[in-house]
C-alpha atoms as a PDB file:
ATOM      1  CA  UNK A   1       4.217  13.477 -18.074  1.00  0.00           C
ATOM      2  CA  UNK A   2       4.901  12.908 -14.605  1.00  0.00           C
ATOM      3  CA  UNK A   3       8.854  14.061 -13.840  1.00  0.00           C
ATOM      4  CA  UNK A   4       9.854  11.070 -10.487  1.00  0.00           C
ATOM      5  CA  UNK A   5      12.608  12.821  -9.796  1.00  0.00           C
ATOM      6  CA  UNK A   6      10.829  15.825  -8.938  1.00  0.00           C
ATOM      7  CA  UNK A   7       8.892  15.718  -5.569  1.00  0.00           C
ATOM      8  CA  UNK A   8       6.404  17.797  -3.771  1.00  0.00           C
ATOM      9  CA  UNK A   9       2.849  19.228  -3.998  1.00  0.00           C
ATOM     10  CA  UNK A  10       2.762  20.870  -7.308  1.00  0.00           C
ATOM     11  CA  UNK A  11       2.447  16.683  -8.628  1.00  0.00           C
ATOM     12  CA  UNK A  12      -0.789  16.705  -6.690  1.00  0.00           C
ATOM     13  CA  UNK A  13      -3.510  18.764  -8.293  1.00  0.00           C
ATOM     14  CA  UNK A  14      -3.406  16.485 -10.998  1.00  0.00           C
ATOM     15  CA  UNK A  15      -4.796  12.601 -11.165  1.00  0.00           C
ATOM     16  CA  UNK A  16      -3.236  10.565 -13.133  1.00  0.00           C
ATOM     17  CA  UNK A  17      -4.953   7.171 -13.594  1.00  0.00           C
ATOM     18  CA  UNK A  18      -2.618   5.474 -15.775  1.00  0.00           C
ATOM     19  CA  UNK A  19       0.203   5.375 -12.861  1.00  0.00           C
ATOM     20  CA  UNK A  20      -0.624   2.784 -10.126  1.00  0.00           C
ATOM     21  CA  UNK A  21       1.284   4.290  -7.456  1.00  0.00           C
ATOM     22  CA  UNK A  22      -0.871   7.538  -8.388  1.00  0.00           C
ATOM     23  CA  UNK A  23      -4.237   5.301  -8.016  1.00  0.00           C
ATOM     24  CA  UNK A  24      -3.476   4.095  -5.122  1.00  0.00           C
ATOM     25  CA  UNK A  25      -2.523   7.675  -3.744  1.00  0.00           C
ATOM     26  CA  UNK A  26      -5.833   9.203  -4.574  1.00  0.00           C
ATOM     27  CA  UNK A  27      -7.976   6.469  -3.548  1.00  0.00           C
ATOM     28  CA  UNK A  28      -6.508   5.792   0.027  1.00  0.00           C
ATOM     29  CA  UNK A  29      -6.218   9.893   0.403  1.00  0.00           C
ATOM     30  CA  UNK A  30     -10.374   9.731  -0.807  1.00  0.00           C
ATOM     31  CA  UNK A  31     -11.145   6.590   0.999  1.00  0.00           C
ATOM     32  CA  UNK A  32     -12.694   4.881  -2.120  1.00  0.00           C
ATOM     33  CA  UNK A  33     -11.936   2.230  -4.628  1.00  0.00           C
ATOM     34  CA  UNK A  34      -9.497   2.811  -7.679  1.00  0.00           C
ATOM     35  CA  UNK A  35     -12.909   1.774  -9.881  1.00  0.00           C
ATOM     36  CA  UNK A  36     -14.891   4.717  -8.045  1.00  0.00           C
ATOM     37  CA  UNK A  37     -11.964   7.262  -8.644  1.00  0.00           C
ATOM     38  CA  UNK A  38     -11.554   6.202 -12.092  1.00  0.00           C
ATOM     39  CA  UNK A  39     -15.270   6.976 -12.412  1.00  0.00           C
ATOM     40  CA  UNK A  40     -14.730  10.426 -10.901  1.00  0.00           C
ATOM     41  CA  UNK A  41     -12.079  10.835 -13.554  1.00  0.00           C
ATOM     42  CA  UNK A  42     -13.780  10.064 -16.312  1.00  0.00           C
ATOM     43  CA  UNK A  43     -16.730  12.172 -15.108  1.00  0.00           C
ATOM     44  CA  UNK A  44     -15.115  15.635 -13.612  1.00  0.00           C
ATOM     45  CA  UNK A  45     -11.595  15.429 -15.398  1.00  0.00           C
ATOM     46  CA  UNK A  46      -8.358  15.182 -13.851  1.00  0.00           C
ATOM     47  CA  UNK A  47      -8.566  17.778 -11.033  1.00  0.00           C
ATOM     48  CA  UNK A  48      -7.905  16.773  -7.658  1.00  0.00           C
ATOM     49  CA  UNK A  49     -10.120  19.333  -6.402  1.00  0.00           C
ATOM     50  CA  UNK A  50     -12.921  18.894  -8.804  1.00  0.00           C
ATOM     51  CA  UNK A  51     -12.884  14.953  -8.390  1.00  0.00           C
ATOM     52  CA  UNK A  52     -12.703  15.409  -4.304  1.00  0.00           C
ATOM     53  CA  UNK A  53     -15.962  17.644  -4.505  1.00  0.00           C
ATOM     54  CA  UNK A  54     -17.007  14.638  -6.886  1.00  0.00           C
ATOM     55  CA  UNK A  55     -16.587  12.030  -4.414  1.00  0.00           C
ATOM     56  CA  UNK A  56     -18.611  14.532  -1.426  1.00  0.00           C
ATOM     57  CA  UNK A  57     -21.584  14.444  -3.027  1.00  0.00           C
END
């Protein structure tokens, strides 16, 4: 579970879908609707890495 009082980058090589401020993170930073990332999700897992190679193809 996400800790908010704890900031910085180790938060980010994880997607969490069920936090809006999270979806709309990921989608602006991938420049593609919260349906398409939570696609990409469901598909890959919850990898920020492995859903950015995802969304490349």
């Amino acid at each position: 579970m996400d800790d908010k009082r704890k900031k910085g980058g180790a938060d980010r090589t994880r997607i969490n879908i069920n936090e809006g401020y999270e979806l709309d993170y990921w989608s602006n930073k991938f420049g593609v609707s919260k349906d398409k990332l939570k696609a990409a999700v469901d598909t890959v897992g919850t990898s920020a890495d492995a859903v950015e190679d995802y969304l490349k193809k």
